[in-house]
PDB file of N, CA and C in Angstrom:
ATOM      1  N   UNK A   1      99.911 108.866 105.127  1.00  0.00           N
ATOM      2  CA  UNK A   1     100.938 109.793 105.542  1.00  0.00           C
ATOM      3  C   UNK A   1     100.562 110.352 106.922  1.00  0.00           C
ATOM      4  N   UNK A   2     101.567 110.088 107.907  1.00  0.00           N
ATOM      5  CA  UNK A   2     101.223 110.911 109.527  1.00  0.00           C
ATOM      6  C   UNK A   2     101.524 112.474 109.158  1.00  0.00           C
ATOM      7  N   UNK A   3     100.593 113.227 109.842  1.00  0.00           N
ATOM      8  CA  UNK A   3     100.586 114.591 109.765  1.00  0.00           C
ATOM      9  C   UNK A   3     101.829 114.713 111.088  1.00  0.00           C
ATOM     10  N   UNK A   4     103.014 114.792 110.864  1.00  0.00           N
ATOM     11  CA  UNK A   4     103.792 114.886 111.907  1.00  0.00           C
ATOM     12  C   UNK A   4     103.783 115.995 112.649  1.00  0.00           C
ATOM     13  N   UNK A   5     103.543 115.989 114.283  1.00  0.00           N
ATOM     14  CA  UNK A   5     103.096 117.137 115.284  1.00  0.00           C
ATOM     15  C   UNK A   5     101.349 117.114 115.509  1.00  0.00           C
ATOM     16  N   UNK A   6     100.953 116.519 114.510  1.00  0.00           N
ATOM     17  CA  UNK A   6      99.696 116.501 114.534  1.00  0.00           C
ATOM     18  C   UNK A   6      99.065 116.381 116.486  1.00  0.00           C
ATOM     19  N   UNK A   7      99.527 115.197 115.901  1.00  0.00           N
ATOM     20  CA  UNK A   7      99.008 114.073 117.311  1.00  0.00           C
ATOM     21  C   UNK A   7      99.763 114.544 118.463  1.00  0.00           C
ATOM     22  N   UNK A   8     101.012 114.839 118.027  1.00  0.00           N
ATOM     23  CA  UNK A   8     101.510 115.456 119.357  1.00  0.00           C
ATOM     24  C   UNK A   8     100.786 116.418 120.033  1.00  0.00           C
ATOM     25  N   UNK A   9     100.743 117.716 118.881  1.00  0.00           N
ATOM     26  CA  UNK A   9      99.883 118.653 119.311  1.00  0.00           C
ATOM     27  C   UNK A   9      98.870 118.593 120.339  1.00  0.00           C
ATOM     28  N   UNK A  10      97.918 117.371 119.997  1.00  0.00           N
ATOM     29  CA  UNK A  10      96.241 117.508 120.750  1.00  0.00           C
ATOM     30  C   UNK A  10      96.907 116.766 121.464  1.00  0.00           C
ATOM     31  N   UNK A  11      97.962 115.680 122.361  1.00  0.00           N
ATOM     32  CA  UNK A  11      98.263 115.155 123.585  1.00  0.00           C
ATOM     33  C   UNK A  11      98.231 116.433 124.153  1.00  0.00           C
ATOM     34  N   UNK A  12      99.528 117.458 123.820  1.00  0.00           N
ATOM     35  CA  UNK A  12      99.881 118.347 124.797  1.00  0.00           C
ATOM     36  C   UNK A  12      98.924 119.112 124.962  1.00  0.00           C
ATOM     37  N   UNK A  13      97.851 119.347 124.338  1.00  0.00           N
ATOM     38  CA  UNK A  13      96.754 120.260 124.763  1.00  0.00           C
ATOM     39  C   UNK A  13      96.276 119.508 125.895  1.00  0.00           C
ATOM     40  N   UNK A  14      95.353 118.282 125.877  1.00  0.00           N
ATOM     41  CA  UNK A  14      95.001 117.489 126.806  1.00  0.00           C
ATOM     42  C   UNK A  14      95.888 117.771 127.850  1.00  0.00           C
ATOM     43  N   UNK A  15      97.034 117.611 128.417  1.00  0.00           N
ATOM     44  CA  UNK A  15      97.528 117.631 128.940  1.00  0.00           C
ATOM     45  C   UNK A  15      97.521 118.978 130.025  1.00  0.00           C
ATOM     46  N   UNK A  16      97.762 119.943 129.193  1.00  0.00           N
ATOM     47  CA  UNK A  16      97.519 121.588 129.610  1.00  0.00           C
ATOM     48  C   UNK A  16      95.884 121.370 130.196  1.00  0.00           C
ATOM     49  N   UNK A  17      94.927 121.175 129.560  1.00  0.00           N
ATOM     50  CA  UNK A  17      93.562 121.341 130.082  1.00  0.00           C
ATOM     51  C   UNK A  17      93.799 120.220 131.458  1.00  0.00           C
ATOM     52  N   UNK A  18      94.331 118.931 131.448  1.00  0.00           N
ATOM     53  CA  UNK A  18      93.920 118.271 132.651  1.00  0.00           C
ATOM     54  C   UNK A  18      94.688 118.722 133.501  1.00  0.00           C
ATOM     55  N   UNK A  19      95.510 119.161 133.097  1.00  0.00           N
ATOM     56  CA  UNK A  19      96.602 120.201 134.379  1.00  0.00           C
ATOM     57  C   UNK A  19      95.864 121.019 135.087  1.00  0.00           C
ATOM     58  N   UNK A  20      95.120 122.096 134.090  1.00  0.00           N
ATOM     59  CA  UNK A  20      94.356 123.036 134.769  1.00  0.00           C
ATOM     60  C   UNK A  20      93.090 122.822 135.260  1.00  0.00           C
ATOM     61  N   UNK A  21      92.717 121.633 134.730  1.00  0.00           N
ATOM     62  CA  UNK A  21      91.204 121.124 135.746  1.00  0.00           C
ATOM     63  C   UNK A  21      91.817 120.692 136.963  1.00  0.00           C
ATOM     64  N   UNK A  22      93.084 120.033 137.198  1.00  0.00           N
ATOM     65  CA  UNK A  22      93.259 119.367 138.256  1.00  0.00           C
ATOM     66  C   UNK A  22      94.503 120.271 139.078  1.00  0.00           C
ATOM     67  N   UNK A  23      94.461 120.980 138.546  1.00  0.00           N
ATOM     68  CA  UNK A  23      95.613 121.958 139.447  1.00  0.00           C
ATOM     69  C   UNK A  23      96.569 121.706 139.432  1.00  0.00           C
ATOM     70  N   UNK A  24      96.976 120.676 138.694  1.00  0.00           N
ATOM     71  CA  UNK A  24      98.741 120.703 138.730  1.00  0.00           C
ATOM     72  C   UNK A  24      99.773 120.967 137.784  1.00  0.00           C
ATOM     73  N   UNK A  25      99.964 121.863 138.226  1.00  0.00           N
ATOM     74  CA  UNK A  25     100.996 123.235 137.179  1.00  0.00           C
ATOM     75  C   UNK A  25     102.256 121.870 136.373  1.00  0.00           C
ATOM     76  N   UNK A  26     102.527 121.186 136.966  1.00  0.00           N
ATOM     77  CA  UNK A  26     103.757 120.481 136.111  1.00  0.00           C
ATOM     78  C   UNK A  26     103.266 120.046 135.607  1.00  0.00           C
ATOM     79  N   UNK A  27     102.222 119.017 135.310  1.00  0.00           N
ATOM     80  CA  UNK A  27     101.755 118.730 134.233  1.00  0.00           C
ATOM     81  C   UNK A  27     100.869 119.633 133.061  1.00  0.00           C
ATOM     82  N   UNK A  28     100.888 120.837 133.503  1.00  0.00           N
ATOM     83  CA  UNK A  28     100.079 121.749 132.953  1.00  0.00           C
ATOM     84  C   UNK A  28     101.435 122.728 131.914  1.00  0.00           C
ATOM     85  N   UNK A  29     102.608 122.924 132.700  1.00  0.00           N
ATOM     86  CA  UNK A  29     103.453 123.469 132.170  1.00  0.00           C
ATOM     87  C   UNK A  29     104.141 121.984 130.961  1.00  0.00           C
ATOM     88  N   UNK A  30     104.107 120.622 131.222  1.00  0.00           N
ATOM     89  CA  UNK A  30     105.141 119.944 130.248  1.00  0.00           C
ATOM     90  C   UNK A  30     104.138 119.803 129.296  1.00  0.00           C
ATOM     91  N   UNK A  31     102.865 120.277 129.094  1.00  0.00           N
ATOM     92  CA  UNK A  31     101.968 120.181 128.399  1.00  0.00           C
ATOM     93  C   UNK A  31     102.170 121.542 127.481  1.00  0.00           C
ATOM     94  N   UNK A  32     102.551 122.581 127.924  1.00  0.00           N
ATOM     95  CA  UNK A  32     102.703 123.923 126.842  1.00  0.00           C
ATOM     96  C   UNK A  32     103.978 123.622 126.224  1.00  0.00           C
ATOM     97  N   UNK A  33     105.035 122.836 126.925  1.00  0.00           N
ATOM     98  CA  UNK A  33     106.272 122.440 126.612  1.00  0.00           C
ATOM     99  C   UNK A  33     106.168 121.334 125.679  1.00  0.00           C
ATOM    100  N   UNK A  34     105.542 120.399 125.388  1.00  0.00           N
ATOM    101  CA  UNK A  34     105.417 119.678 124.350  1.00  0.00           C
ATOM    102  C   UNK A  34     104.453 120.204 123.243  1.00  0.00           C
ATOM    103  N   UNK A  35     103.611 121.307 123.362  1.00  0.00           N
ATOM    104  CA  UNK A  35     102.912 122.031 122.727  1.00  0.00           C
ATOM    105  C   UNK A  35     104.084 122.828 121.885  1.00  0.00           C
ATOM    106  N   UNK A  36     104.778 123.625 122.128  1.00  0.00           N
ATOM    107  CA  UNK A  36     106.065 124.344 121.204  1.00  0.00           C
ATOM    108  C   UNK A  36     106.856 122.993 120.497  1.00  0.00           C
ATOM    109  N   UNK A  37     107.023 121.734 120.932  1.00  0.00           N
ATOM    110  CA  UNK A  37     107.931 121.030 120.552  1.00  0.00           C
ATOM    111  C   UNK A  37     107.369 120.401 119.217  1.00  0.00           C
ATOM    112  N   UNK A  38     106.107 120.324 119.158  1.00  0.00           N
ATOM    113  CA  UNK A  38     105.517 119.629 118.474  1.00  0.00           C
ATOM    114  C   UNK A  38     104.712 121.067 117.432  1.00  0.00           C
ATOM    115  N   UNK A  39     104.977 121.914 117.519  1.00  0.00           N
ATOM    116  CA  UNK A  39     104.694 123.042 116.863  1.00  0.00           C
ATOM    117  C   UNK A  39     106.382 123.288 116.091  1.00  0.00           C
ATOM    118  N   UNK A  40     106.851 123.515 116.323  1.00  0.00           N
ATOM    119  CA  UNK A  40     108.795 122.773 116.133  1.00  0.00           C
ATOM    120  C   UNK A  40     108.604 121.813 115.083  1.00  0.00           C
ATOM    121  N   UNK A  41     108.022 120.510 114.998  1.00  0.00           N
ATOM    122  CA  UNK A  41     108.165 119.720 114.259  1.00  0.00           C
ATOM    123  C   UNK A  41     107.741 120.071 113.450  1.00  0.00           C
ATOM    124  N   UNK A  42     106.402 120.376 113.544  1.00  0.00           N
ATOM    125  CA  UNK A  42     105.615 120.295 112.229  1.00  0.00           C
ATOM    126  C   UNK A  42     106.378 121.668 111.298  1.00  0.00           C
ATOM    127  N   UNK A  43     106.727 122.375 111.765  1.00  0.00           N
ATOM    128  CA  UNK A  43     107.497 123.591 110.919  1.00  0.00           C
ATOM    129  C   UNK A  43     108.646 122.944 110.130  1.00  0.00           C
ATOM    130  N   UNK A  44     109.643 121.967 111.149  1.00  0.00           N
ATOM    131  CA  UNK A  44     110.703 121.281 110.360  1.00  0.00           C
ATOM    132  C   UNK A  44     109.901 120.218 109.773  1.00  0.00           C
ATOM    133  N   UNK A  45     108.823 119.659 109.653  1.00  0.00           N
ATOM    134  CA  UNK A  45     108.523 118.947 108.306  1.00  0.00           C
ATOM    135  C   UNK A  45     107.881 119.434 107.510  1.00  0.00           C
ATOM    136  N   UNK A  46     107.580 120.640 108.043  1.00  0.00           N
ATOM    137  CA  UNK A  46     106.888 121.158 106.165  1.00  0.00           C
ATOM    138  C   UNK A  46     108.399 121.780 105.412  1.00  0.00           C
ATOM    139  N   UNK A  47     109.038 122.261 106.748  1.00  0.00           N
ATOM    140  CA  UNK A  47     110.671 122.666 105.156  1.00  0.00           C
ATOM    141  C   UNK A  47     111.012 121.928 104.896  1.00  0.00           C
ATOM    142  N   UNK A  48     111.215 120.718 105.263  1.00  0.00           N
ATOM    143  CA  UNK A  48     112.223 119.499 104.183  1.00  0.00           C
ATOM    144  C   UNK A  48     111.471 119.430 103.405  1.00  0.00           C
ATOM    145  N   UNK A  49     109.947 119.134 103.279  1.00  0.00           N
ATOM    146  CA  UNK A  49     109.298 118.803 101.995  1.00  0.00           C
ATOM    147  C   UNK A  49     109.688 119.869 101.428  1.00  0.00           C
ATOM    148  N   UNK A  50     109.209 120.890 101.757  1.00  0.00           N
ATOM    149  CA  UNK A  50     109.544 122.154 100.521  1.00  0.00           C
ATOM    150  C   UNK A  50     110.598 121.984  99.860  1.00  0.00           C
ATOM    151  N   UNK A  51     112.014 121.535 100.739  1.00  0.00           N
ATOM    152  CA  UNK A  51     113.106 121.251 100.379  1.00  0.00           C
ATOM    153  C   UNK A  51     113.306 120.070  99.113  1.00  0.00           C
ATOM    154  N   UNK A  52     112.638 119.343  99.526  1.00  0.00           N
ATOM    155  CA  UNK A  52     112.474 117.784  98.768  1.00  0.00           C
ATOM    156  C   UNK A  52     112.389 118.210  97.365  1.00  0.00           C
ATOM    157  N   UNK A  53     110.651 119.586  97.491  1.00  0.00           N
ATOM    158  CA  UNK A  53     110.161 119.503  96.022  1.00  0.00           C
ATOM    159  C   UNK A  53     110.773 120.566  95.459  1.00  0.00           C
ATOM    160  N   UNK A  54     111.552 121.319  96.002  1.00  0.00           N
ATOM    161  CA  UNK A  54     112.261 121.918  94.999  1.00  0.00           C
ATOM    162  C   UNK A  54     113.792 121.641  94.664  1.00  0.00           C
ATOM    163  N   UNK A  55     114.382 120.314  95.198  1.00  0.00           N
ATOM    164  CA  UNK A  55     115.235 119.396  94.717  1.00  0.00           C
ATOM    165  C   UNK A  55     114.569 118.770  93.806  1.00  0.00           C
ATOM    166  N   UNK A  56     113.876 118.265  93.614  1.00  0.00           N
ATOM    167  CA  UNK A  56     112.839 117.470  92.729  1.00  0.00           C
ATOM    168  C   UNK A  56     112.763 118.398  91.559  1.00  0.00           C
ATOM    169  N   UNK A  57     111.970 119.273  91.384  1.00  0.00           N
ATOM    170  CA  UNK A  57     111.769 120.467  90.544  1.00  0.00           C
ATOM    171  C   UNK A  57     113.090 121.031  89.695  1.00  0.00           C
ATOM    172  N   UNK A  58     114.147 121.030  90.392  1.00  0.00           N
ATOM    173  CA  UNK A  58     115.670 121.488  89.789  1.00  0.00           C
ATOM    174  C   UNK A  58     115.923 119.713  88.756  1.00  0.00           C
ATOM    175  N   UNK A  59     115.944 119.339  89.717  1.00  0.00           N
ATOM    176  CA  UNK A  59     116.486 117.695  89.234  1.00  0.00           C
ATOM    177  C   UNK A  59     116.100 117.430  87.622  1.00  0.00           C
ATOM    178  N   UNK A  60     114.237 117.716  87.845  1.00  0.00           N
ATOM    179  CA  UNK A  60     113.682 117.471  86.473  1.00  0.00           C
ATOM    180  C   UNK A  60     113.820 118.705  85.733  1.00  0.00           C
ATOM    181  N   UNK A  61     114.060 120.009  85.448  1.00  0.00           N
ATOM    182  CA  UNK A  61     114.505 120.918  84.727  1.00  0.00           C
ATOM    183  C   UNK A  61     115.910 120.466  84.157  1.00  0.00           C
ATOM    184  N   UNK A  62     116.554 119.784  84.690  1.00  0.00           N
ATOM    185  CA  UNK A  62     118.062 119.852  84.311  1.00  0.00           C
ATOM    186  C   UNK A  62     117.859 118.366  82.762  1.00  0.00           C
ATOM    187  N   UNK A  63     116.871 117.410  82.990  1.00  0.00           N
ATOM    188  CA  UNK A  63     116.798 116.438  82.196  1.00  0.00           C
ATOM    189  C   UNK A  63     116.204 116.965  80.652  1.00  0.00           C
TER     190      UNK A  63
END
C-alpha cells in the first residue's frame, strides 16, 4: 500500500532545503507549495478510508 503524500511530502521538502542552500526562492517557494498539496492529499486519503470503513461497518450491521 503507497502511503499517499508520503513521497510527495519529502520531494517538496528537498526541494525547499535546495532552494535555500542555493538561493533560489522559486524553487524554494514551489517546494512549500507542493508541501501543502501533498499535506492536502494525505488528509483526503485518510477520509475516504474512514469513509470506506464506516460504509463497510453499516453494510455488515444491516446483514
Amino acid at each position: 500500500m503507497r502511503r499517499y503524500g508520503a513521497l510527495d511530502k519529502a520531494k517538496a521538502r528537498c526541494k525547499v532545503i535546495v532552494g535555500k542552500a542555493t538561493g533560489h526562492e522559486r524553487l524554494e517557494a514551489e517546494g512549500r507549495t507542493d508541501e501543502v498539496k501533498a499535506r492536502i492529499r494525505q488528509k483526503a486519503t485518510s477520509l475516504r478510508r474512514r469513509a470506506e470503513g464506516i460504509k463497510d461497518s453499516l453494510r455488515h450491521d444491516r446483514s
